[in-house]
N, C-alpha and C. Protein backbone atom coordinates (compact mmCIF):
# COMPACT_ATOMS: atom_id res chain seq x y z
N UNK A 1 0.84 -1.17 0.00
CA UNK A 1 0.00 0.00 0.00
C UNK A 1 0.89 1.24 0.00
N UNK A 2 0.62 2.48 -1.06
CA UNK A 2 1.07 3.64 -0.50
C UNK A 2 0.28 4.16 -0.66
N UNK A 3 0.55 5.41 0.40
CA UNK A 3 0.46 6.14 1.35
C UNK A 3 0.25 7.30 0.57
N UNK A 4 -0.68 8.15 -0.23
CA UNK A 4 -0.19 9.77 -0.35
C UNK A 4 -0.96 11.01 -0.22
N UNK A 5 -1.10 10.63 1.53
CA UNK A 5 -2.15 11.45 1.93
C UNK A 5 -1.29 12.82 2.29
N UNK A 6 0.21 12.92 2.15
CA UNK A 6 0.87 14.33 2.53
C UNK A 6 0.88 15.01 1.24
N UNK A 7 0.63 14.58 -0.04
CA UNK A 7 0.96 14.57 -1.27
C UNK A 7 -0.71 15.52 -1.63
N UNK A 8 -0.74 16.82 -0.88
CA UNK A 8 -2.15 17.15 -0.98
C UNK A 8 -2.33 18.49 -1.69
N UNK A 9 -1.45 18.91 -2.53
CA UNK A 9 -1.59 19.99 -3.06
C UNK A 9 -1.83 19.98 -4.49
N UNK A 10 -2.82 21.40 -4.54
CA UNK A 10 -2.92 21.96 -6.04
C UNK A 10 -1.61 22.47 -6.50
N UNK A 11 -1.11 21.82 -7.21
CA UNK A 11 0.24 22.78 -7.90
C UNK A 11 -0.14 23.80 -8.57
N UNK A 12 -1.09 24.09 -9.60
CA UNK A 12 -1.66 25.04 -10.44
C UNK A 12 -3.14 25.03 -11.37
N UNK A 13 -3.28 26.07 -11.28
CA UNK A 13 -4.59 25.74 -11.59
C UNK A 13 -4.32 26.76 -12.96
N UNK A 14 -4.76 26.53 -14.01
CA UNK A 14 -4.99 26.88 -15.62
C UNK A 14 -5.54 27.04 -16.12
N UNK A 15 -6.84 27.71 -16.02
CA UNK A 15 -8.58 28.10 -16.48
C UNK A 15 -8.29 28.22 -17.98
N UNK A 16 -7.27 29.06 -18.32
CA UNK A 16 -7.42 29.25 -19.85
C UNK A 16 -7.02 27.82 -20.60
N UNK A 17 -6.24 27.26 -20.63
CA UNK A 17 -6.35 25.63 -20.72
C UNK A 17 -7.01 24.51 -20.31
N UNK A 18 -8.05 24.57 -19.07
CA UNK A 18 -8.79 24.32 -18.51
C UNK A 18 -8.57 22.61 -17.94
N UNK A 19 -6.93 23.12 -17.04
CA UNK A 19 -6.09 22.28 -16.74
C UNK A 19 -5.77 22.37 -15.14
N UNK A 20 -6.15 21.51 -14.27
CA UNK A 20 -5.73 21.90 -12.91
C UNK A 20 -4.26 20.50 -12.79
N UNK A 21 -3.37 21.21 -12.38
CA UNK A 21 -2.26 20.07 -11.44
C UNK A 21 -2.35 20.03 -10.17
N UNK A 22 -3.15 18.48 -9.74
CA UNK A 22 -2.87 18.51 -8.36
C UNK A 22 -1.68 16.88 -8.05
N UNK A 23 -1.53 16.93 -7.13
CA UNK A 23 -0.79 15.85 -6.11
C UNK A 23 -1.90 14.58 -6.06
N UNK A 24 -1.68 13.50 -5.79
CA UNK A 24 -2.18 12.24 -6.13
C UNK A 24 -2.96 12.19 -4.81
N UNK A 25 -2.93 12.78 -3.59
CA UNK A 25 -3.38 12.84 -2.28
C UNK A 25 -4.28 13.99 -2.07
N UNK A 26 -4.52 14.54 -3.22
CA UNK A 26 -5.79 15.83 -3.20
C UNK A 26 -7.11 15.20 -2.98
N UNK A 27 -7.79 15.54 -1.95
CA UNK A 27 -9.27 14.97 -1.77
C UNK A 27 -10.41 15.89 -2.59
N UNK A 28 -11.01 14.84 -3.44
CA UNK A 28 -11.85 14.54 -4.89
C UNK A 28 -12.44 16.29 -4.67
N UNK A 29 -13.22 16.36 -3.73
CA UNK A 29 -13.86 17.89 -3.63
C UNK A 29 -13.31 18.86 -3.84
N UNK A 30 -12.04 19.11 -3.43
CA UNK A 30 -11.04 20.27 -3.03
C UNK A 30 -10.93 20.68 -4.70
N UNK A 31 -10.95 19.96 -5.78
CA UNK A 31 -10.41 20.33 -7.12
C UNK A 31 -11.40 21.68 -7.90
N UNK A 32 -12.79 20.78 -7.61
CA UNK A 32 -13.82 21.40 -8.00
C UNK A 32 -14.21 22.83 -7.27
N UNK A 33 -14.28 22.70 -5.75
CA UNK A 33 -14.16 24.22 -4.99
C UNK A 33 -13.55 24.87 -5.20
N UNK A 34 -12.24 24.55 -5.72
CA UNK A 34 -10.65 25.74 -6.30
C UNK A 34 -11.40 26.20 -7.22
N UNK A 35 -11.89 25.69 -8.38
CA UNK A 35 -12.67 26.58 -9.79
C UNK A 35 -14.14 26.36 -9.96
N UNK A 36 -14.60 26.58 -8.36
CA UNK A 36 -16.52 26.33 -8.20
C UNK A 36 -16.44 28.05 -9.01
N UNK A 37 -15.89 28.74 -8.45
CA UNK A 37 -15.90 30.39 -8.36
C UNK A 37 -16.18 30.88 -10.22
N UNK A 38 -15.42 30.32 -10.47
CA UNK A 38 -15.18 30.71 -12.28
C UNK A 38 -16.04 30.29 -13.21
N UNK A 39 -17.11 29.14 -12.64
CA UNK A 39 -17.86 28.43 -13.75
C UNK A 39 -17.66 27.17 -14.06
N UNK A 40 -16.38 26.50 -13.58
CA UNK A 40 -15.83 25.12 -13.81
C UNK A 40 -15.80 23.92 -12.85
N UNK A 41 -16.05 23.03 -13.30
CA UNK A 41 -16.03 21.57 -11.94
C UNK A 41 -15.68 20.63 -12.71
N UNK A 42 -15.29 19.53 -11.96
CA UNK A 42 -14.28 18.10 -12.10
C UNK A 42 -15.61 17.18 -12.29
N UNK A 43 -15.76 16.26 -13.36
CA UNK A 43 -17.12 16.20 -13.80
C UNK A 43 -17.04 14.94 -12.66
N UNK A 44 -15.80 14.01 -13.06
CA UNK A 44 -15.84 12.92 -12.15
C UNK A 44 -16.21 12.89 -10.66
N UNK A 45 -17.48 12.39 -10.09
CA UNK A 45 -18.45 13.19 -9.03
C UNK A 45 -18.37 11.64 -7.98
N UNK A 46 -17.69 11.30 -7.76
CA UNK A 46 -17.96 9.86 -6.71
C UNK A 46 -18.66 10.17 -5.72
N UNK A 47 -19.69 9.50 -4.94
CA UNK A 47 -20.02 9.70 -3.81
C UNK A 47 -19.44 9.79 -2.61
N UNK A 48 -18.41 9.33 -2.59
CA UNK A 48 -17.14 9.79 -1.33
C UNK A 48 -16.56 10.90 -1.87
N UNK A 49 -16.31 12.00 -2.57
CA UNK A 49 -15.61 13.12 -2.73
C UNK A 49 -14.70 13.70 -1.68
N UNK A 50 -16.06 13.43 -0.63
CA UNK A 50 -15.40 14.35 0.59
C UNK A 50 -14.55 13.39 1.47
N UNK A 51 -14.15 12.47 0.80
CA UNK A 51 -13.07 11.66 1.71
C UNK A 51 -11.81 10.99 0.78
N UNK A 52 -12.33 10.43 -0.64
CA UNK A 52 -11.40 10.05 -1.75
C UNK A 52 -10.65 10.69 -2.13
N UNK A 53 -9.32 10.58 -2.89
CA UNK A 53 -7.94 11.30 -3.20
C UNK A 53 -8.53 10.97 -5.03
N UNK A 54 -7.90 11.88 -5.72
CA UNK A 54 -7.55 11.93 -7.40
C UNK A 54 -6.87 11.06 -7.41
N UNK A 55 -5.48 10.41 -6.98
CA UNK A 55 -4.72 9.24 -7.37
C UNK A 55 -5.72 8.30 -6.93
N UNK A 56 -6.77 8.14 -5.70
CA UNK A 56 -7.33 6.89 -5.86
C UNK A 56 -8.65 6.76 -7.10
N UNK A 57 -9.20 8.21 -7.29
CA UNK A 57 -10.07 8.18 -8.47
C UNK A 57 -9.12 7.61 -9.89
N UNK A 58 -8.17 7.96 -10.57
CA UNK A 58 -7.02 7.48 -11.05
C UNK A 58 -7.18 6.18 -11.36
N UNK A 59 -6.67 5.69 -10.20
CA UNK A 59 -6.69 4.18 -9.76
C UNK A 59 -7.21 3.15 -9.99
N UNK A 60 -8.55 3.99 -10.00
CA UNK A 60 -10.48 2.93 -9.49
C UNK A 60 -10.88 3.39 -11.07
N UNK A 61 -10.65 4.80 -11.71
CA UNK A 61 -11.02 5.22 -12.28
C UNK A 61 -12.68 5.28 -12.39
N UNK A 62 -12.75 6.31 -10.93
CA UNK A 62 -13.90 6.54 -10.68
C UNK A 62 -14.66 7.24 -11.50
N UNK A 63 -16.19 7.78 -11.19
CA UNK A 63 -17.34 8.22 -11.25
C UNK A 63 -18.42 8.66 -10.92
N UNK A 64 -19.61 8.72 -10.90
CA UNK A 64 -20.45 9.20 -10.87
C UNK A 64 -21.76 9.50 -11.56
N UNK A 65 -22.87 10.60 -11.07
CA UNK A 65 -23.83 10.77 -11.67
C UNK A 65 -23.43 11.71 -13.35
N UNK A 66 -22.36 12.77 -12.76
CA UNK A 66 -22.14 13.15 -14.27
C UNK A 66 -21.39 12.52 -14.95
N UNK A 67 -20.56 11.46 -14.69
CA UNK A 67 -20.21 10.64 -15.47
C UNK A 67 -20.74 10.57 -16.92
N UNK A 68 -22.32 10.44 -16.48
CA UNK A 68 -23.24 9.87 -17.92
C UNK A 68 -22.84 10.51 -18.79
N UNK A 69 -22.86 11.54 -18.65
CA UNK A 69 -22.38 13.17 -20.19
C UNK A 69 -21.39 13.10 -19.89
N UNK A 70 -19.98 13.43 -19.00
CA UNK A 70 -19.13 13.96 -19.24
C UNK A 70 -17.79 13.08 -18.93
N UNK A 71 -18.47 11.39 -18.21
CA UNK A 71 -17.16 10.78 -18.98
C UNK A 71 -16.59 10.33 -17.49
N UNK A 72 -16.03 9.22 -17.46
CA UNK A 72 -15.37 9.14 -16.43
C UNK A 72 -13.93 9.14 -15.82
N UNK A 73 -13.23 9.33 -15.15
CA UNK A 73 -12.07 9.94 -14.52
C UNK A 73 -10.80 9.82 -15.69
N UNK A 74 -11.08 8.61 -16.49
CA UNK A 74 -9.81 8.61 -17.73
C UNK A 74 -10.11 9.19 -18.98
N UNK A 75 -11.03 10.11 -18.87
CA UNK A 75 -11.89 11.02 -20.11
C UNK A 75 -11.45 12.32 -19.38
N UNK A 76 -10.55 12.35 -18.06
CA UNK A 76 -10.47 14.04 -17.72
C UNK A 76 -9.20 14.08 -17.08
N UNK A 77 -8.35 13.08 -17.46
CA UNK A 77 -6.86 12.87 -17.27
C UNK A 77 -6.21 12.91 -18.62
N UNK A 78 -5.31 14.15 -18.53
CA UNK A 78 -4.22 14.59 -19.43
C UNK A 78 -3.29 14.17 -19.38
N UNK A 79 -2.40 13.44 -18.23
CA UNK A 79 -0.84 13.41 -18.01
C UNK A 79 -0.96 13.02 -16.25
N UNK A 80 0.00 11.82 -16.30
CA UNK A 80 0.42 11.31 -14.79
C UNK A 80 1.84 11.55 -15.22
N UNK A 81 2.09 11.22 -13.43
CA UNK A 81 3.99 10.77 -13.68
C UNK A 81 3.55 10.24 -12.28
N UNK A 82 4.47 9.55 -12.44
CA UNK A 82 4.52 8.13 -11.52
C UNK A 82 6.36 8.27 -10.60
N UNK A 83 6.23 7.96 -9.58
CA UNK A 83 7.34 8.23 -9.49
C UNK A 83 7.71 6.81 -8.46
N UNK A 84 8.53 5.91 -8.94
CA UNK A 84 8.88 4.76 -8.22
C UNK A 84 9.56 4.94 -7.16
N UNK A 85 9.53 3.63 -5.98
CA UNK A 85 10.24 3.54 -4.63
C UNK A 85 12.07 3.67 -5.47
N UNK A 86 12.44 3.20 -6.17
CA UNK A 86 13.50 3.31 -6.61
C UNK A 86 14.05 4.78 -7.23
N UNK A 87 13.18 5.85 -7.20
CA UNK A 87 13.26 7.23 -7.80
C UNK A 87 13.13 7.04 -9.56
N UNK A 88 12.63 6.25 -9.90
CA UNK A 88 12.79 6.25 -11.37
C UNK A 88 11.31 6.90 -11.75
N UNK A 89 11.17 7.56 -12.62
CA UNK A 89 10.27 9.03 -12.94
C UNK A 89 9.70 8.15 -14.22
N UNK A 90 8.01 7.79 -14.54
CA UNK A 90 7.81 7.68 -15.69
C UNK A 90 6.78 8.61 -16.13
N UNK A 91 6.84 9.36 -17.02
CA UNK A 91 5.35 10.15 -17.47
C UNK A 91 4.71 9.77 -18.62
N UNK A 92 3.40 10.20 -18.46
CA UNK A 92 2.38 9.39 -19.48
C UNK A 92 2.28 11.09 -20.30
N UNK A 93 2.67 12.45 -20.28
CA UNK A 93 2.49 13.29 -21.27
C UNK A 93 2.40 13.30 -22.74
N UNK A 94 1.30 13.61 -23.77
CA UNK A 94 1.96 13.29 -24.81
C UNK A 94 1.51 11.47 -25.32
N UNK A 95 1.45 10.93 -24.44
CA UNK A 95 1.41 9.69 -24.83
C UNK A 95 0.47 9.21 -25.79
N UNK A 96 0.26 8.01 -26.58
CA UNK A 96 -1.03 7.57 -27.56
C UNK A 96 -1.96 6.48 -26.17
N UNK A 97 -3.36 6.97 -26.13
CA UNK A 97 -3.95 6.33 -25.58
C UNK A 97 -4.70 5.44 -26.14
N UNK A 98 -5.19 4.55 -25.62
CA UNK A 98 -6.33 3.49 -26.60
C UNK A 98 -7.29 4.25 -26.39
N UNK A 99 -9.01 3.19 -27.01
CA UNK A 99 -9.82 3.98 -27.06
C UNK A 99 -10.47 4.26 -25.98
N UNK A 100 -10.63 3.54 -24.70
CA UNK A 100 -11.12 4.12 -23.35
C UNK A 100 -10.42 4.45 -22.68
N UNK A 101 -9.16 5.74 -23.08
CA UNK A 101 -8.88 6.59 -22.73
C UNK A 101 -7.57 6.36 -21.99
N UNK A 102 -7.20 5.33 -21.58
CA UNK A 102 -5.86 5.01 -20.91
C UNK A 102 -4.87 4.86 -21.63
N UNK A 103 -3.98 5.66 -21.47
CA UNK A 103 -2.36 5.28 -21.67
C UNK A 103 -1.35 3.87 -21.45
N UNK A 104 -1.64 3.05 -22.64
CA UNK A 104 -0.72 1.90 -22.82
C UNK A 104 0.50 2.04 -22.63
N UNK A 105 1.56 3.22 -23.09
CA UNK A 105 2.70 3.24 -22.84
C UNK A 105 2.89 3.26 -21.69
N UNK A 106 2.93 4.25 -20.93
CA UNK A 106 3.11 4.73 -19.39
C UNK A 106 2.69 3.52 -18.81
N UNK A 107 1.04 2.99 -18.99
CA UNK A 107 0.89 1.71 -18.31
C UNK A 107 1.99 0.40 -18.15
N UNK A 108 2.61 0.15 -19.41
CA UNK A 108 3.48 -1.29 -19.36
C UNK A 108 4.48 -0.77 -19.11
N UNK A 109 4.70 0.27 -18.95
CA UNK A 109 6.83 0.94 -18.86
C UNK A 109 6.40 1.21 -17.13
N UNK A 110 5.13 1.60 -16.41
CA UNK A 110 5.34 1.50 -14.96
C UNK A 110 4.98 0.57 -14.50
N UNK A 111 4.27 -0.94 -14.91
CA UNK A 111 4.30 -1.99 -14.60
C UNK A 111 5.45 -2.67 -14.52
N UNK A 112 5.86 -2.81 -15.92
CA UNK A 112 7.35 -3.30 -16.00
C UNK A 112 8.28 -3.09 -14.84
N UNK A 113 8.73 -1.58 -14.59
CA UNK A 113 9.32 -1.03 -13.60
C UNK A 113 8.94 -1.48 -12.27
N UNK A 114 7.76 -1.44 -12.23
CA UNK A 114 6.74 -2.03 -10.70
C UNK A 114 7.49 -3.74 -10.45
N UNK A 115 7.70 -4.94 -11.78
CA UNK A 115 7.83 -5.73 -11.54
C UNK A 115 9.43 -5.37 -10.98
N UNK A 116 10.16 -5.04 -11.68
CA UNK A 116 11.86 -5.21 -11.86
C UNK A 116 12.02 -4.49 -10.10
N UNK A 117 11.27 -3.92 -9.95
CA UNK A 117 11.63 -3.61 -8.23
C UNK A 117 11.57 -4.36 -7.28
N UNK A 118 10.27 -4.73 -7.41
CA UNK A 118 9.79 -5.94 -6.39
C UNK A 118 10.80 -7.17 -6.57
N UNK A 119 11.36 -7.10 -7.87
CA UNK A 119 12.08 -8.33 -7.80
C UNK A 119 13.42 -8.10 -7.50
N UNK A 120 14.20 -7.06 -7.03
CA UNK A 120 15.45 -6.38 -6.51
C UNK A 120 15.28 -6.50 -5.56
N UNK A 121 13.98 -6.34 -4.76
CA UNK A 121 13.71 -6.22 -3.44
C UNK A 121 13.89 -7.69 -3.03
N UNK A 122 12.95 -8.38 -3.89
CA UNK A 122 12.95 -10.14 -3.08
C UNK A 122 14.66 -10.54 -3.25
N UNK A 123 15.23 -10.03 -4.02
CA UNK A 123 16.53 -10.65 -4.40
C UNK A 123 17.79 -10.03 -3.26
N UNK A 124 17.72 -9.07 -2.82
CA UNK A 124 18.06 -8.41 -1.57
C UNK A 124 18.17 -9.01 -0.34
């Protein structure tokens, strides 16, 4: 299990691109209240908001009631980076996604990585 409930910040928020960066430990609500003010919200609406993190929406690749129209959590993800126990950095920017929306590259290059650790570790 990790842990990235210290990991709780908006890095930036981008209305004219209509792009927020937060931390993988941002709880689901907090995104949408930052740009309630301007006209804009995070369509992906789970019923835990007020307790779930974006890396675990991510994850689960959660949802909701607006889901129906506007798509669920891998229909409003632009770009991860992943950052391994070993410090090795992978980003999905840019990447070719399939058609429900997930990033194949980034997926098998941080799996891959995910395996080759665990297996340094057992070999240790």
């Amino acid at each position: 299990m990790i842990c990235t409930s210290k990991m709780n910040r908006i890095v930036e928020i981008d209305l004219d691109n209509r792009r927020v960066v937060a931390e993988s430990g941002v709880v689901t609500c907090t995104s949408p209240n930052a740009v309630k003010s301007k006209g804009y919200f995070y369509a992906p609406d789970p019923s835990s908001q007020v307790a779930c993190t974006i890396g675990g929406n991510i994850a689960e690749n959660s949802g909701g009631p607006h889901t129906l129209k506007y798509g669920v959590t891998t229909n409003h993800v632009l770009a991860l980076e992943l950052v391994l126990p070993t410090v090795k950095s992978s980003s999905s920017a840019g990447q070719p996604k399939n058609d429900a929306g997930y990033d194949l590259v980034a997926q098998s290059s941080a799996l891959r990585a995910l395996r080759e650790s665990s297996r340094a570790q057992r070999s240790n």
